[in-house]
Each structure stands twice: as structure tokens, then as C-alpha cells.
C-alpha atoms as a PDB file:
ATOM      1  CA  UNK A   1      95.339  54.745  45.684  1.00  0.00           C
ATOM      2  CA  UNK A   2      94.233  58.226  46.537  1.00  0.00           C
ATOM      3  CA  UNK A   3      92.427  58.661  50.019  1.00  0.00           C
ATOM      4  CA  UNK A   4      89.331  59.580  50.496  1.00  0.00           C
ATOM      5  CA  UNK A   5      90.307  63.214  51.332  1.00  0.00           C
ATOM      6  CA  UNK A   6      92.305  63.695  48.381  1.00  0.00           C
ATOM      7  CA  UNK A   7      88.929  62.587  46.428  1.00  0.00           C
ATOM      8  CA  UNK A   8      87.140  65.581  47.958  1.00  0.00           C
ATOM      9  CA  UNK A   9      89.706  67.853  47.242  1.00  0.00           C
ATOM     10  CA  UNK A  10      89.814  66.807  43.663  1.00  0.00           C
ATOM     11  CA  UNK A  11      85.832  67.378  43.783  1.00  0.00           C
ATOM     12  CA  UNK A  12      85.940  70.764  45.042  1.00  0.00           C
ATOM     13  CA  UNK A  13      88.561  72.088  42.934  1.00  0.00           C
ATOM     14  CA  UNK A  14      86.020  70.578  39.995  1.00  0.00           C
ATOM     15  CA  UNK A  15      83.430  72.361  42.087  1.00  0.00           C
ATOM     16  CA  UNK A  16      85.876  75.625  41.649  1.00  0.00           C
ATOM     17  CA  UNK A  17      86.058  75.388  37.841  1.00  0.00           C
ATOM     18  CA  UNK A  18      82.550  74.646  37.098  1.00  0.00           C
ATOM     19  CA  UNK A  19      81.361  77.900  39.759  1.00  0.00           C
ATOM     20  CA  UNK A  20      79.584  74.907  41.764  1.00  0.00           C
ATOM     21  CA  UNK A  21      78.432  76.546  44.630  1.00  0.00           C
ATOM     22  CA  UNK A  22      75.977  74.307  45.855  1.00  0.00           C
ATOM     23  CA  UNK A  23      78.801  71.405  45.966  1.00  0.00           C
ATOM     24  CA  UNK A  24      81.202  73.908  47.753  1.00  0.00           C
ATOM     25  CA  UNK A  25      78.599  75.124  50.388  1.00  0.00           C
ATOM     26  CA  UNK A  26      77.670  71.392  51.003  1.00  0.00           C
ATOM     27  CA  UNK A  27      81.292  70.932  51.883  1.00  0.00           C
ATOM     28  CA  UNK A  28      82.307  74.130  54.466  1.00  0.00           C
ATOM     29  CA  UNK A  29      82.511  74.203  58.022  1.00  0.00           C
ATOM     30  CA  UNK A  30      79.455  76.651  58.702  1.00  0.00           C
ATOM     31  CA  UNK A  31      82.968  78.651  60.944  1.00  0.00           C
ATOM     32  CA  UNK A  32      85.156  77.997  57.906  1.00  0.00           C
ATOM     33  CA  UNK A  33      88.214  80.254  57.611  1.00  0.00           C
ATOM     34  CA  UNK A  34      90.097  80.933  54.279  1.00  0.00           C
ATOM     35  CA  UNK A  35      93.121  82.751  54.472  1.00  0.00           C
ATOM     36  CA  UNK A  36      94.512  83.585  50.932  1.00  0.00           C
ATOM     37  CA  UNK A  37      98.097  85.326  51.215  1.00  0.00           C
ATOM     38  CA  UNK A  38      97.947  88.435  50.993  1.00  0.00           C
ATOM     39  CA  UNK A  39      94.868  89.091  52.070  1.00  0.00           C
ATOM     40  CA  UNK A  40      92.809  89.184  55.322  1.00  0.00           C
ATOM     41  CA  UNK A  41      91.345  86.345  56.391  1.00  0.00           C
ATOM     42  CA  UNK A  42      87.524  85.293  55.237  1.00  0.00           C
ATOM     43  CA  UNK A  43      85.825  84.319  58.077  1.00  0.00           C
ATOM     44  CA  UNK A  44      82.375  82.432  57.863  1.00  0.00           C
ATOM     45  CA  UNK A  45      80.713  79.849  54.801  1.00  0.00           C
ATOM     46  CA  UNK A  46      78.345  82.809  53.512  1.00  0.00           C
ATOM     47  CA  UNK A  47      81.752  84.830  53.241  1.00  0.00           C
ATOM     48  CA  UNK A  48      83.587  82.308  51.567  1.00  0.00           C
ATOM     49  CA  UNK A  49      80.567  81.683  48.967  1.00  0.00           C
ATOM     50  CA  UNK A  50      80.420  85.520  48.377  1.00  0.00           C
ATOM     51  CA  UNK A  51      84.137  85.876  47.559  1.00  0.00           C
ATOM     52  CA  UNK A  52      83.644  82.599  45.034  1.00  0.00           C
ATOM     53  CA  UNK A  53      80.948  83.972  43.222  1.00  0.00           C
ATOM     54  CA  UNK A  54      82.145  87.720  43.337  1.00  0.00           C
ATOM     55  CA  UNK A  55      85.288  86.619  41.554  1.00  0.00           C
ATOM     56  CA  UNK A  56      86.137  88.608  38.436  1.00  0.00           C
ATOM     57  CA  UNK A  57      86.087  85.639  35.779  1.00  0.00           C
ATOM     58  CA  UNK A  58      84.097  85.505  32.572  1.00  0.00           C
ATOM     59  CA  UNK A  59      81.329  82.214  33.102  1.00  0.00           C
ATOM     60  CA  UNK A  60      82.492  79.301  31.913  1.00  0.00           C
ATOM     61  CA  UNK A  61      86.582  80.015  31.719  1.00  0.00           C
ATOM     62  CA  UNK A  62      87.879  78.998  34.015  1.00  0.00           C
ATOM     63  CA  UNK A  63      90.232  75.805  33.931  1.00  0.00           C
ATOM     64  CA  UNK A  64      91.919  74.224  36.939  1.00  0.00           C
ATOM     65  CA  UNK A  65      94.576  71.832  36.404  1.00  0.00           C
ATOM     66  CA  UNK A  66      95.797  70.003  39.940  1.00  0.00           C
ATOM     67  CA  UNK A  67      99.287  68.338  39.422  1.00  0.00           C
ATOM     68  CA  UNK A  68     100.018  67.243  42.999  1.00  0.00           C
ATOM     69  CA  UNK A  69      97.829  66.328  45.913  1.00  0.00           C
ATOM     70  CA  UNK A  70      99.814  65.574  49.390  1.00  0.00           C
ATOM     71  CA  UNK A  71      97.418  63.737  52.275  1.00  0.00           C
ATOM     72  CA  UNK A  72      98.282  63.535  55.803  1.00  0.00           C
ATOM     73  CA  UNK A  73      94.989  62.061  57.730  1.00  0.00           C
ATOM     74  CA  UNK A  74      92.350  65.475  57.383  1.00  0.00           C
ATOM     75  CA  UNK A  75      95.076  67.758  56.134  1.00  0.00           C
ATOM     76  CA  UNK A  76      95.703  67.681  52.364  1.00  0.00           C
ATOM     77  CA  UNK A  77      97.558  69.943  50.030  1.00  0.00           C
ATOM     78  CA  UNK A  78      97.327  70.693  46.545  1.00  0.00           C
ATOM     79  CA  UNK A  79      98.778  72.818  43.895  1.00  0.00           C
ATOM     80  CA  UNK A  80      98.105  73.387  40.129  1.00  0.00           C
ATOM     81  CA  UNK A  81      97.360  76.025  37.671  1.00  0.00           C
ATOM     82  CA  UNK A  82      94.149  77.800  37.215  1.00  0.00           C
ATOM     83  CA  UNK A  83      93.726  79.468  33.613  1.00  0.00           C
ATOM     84  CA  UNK A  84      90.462  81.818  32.935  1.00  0.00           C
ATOM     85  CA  UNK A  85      89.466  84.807  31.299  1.00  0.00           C
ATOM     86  CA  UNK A  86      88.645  88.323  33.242  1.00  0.00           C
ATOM     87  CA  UNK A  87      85.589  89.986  33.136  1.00  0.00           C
ATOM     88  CA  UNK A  88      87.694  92.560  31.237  1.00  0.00           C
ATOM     89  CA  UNK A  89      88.984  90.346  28.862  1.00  0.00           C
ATOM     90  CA  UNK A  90      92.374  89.829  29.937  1.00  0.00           C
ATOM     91  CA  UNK A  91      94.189  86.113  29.759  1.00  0.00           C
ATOM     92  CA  UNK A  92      94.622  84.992  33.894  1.00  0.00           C
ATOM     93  CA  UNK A  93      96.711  82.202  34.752  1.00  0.00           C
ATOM     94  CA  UNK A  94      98.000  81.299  37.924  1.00  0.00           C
ATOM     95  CA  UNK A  95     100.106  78.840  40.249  1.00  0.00           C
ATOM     96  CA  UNK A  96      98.333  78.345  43.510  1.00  0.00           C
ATOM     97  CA  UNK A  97      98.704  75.721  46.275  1.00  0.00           C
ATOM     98  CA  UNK A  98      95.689  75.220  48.676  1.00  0.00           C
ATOM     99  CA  UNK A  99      96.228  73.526  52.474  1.00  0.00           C
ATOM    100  CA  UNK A 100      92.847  71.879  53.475  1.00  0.00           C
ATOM    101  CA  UNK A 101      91.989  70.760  56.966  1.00  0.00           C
ATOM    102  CA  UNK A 102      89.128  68.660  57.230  1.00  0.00           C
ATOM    103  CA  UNK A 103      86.501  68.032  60.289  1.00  0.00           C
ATOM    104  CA  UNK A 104      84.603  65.059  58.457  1.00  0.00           C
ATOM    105  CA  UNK A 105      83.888  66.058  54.724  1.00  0.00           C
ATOM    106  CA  UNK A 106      83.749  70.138  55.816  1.00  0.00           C
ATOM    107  CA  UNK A 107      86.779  71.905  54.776  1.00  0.00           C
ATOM    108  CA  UNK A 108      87.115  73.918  58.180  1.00  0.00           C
ATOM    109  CA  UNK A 109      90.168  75.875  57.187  1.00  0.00           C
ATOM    110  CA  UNK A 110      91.811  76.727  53.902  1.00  0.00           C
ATOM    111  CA  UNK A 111      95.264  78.430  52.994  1.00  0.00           C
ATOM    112  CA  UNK A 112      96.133  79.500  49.519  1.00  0.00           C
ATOM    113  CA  UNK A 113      99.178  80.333  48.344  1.00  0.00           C
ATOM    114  CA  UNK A 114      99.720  82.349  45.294  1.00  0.00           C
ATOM    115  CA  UNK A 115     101.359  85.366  43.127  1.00  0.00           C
ATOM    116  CA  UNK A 116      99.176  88.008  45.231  1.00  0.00           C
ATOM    117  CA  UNK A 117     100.694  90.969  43.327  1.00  0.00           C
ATOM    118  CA  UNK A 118     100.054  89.232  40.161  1.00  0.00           C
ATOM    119  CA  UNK A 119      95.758  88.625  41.041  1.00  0.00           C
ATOM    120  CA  UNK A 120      96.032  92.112  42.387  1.00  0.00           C
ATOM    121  CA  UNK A 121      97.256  93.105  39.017  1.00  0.00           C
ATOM    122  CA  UNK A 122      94.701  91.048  37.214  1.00  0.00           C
ATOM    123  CA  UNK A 123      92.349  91.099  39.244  1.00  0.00           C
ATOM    124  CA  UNK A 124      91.358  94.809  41.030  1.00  0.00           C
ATOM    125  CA  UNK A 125      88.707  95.117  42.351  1.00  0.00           C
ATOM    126  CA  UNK A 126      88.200  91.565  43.687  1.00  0.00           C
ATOM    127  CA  UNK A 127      86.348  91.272  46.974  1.00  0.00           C
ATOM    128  CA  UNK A 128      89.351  88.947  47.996  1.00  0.00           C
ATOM    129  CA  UNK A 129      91.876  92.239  47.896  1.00  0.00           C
ATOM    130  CA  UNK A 130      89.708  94.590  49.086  1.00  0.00           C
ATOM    131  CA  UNK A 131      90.326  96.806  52.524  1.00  0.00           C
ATOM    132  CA  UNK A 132      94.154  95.275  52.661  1.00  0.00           C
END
């Protein structure tokens, strides 16, 4: 039986796919932090929603397919596959894993793990990679 947390976790990465951002932002520590590897952190929920909806990803393409979802208490990790298409046209698919930590139902820090050199690759120009 999957925990409440893992529940939200599966809603936001639906939230992800669909470009949700009125789900996300109803969900984020208003001092959220986000630290994808490779990058520096993103500091702040207004932050975090500019880096979703600044990502370079054709409307509509992007799939996100969670195989595994570890809880412990507020702290839950998950990893899958997002597939997509680029705003250039090019195929994007990556491995990720994301570490939640919860305060209630507001993801108050995130770490995401990923092929960095691969989304820097695919993805220049991203508002993620920027000044790194």
C-alpha cells in the first residue's frame, strides 16, 4: 500500500508531464530548494516555477515513466525515465532520480540526479545550466 507521500510524489511527477504548474506551486515550500546535479542550486518557489516552465520541451511531449518510489516518513525517492521532444526537434530521454523532503504536503527540498552532460547536450540553453 503506497503512503501517502509516495501518492504526492506520483501526483507531481503527473503534474511534471502535463506542465501543471498550478498543482506544483500548490505543493512547494514558499523557501523550497532544488538542487539538480550539476547545477547551482534554485533557491525560492517563483524560481523553481520559472525553471519548469522555461524548460526547452515542445507542449505536450513530454512522458514520465516512474518505476520505483522508496518512502521513509517525509523523505521519498523516485526514479524513472522522462521521454519528450526539444523545442528544436531533437528526441530527449532521460534517467533521473528525484529525493523529496516533505514539511506537510510542501516539497521543501528536492535533489535530482541525472546525465547532466547529456541535458547539457540536449538541452543548451536551459535556465537550469545557465551561469555554471
Amino acid at each position: 500500500m503506497k503512503t501517502t507521500y509516495e501518492q504526492l510524489v506520483q501526483q507531481i511527477n503527473q503534474a511534471f508531464e502535463k506542465g501543471d504548474l498550478e498543482f506544483l506551486a500548490a505543493h512547494l515550500h514558499e523557501d523550497v530548494r532544488w538542487q539538480i546535479s550539476g547545477s547551482k542550486p534554485i533557491h525560492g518557489k517563483s524560481a523553481f516555477l520559472k525553471c519548469c516552465s522555461e524548460a526547452p520541451l515542445k507542449d505536450g511531449s513530454t512522458k514520465i515513466t516512474v518505476t520505483n518510489i522508496l518512502a521513509d516518513g517525509n523523505n521519498v525517492a523516485t526514479e524513472g525515465i522522462i521521454e519528450a521532444e526539444t523545442l528544436a526537434g531533437k528526441a530527449y530521454r532521460q534517467a533521473f532520480c528525484d529525493i523529496y523532503h516533505f514539511e506537510g504536503d510542501l516539497i521543501k527540498t528536492m535533489s535530482s540526479y541525472l546525465d547532466t552532460a547529456y541535458d547539457r547536450e540536449i538541452l543548451a540553453g536551459s535556465a537550469i545550466y545557465q551561469n555554471n
